[in-house]
Protein backbone atom coordinates (compact mmCIF):
# COMPACT_ATOMS: atom_id res chain seq x y z
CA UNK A 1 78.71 5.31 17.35
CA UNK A 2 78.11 6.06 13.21
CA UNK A 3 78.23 2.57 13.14
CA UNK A 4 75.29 1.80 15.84
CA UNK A 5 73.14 4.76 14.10
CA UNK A 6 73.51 3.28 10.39
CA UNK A 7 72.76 -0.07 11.43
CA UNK A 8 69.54 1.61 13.52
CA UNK A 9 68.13 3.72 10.71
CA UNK A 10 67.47 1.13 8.14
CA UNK A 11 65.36 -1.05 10.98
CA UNK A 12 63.17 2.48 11.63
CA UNK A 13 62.39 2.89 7.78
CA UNK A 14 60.95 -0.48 7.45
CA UNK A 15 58.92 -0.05 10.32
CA UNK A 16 57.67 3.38 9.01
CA UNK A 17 56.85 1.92 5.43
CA UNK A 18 55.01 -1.28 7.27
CA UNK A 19 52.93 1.27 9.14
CA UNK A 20 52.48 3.52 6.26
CA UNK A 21 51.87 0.16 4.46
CA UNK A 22 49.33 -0.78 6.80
CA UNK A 23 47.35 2.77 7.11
CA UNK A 24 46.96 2.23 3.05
CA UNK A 25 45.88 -1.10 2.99
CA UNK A 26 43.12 -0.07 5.87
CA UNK A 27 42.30 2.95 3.75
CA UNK A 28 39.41 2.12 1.12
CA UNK A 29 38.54 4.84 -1.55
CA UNK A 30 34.47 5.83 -1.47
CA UNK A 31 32.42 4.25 -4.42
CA UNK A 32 31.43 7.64 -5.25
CA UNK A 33 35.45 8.85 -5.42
CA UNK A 34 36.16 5.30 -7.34
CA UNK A 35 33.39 6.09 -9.74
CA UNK A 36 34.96 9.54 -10.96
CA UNK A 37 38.16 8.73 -11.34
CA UNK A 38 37.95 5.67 -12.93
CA UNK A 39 38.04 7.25 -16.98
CA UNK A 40 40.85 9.41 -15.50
CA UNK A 41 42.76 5.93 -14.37
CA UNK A 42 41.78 3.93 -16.99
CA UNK A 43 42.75 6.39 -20.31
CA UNK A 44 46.40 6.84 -17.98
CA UNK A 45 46.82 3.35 -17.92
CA UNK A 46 45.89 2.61 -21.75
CA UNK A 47 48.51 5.83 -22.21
CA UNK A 48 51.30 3.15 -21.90
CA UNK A 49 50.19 0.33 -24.07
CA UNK A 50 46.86 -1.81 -24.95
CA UNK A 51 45.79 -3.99 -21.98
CA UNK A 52 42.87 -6.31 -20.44
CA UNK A 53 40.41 -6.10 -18.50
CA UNK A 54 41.92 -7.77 -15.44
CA UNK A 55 45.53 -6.47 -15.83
CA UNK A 56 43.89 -2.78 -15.61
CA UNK A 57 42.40 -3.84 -12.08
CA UNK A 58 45.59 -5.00 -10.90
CA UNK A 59 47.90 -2.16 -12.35
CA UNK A 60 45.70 0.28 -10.25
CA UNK A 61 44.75 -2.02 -7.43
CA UNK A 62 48.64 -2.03 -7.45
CA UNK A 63 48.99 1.75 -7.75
CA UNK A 64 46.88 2.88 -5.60
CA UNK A 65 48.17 0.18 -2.66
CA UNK A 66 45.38 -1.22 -2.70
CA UNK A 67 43.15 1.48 -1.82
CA UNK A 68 41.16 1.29 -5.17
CA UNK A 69 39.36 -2.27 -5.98
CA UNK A 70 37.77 -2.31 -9.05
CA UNK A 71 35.42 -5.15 -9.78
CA UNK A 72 34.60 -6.22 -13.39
CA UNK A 73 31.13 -4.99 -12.86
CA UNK A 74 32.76 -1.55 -12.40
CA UNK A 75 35.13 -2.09 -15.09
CA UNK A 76 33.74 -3.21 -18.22
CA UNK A 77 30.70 -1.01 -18.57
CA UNK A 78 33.22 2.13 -18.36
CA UNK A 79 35.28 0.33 -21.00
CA UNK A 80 32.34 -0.26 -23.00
CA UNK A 81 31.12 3.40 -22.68
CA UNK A 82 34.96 4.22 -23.64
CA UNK A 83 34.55 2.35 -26.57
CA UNK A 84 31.13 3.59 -28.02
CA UNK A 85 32.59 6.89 -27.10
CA UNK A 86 35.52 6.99 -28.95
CA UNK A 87 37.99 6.88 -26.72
CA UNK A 88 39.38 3.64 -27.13
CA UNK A 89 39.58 0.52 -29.10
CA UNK A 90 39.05 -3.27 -28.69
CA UNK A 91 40.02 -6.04 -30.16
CA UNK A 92 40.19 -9.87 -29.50
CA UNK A 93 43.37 -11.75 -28.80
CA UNK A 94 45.09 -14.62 -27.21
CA UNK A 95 46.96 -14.61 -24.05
CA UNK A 96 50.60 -16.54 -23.61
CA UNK A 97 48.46 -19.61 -22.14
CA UNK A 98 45.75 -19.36 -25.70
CA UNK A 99 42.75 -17.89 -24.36
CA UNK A 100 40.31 -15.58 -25.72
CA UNK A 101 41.03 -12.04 -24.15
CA UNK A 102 39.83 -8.40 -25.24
CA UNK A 103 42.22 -6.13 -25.95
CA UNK A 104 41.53 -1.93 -24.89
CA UNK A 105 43.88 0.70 -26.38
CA UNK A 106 43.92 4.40 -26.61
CA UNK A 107 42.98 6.18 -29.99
CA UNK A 108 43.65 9.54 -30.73
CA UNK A 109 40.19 11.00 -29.18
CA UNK A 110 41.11 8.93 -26.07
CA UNK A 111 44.53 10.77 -25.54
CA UNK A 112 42.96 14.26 -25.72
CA UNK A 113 40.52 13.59 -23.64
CA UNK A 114 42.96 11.97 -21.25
CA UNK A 115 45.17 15.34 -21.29
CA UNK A 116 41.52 17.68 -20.34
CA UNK A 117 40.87 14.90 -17.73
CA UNK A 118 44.28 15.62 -16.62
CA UNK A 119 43.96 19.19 -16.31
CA UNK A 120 40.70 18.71 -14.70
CA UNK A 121 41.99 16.91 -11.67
CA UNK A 122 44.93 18.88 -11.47
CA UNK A 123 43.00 21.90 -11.11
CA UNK A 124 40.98 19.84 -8.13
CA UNK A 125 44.07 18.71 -6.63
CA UNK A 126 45.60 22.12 -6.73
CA UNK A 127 42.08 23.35 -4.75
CA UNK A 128 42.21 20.95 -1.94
CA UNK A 129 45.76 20.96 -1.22
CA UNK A 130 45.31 24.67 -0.91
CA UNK A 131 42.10 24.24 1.40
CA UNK A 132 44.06 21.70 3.35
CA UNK A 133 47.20 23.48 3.63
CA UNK A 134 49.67 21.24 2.10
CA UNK A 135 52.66 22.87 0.44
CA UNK A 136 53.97 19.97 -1.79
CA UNK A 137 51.41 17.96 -3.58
């Protein structure tokens, strides 16, 4: 009887993490929600190391399970902005395969800006799980 019920349980957590799977990939993030958080996203992902344009899309494409798609007209004039602001740096290099790519990475400015952004959302996410009655966020 353990047997039968170990054997059972793995089969119903795939099938809960393909529907959960599914509800996420369905689930698409407003323009106006993508448009606020992407500084937020894109200082966190710089946090761990310079990166490119289109590995920033995937990493939170990838992230989010899909739920945020960035476009590179979305992207680069936020990176440009980040740049002009002082947030971040840019420089040209090649890839593994020789091509020209640009290069994004966090400067000083960019990291304490990232930690008040953080705070900032926290504060946000502290209000609506509140509001919405969720214990655990």
């Amino acid at each position: 009887m353990i047997h039968a019920r170990l054997t059972r349980r793995p089969s119903f957590l795939l099938l809960q993490y393909i529907e959960l799977q599914c509800i996420l990939a369905r689930m698409k993030i407003t323009k106006d929600l993508v448009a606020a958080s992407a500084v937020p996203l894109i200082l966190s992902v710089l946090k761990d190391g310079e990166s490119y344009g289109y590995a920033i899309i995937q990493r939170v494409r990838a992230l989010s399970g899909g739920a945020i798609e960035w476009t590179d007209g979305m992207l680069y004039p936020v990176l440009h902005r980040l740049e002009a602001q002082g947030l971040i740096q840019a420089h040209w290099g090649k890839s593994e395969a020789g091509r020209k790519r640009k290069y994004y990475a966090l400067k000083n400015e960019g990291r304490k800006a990232l930690a008040t952004q953080k705070e900032q959302w926290l504060a946000v996410q502290e209000t609506l799980a509140k509001l919405w009655g969720i214990q655990h966020v």
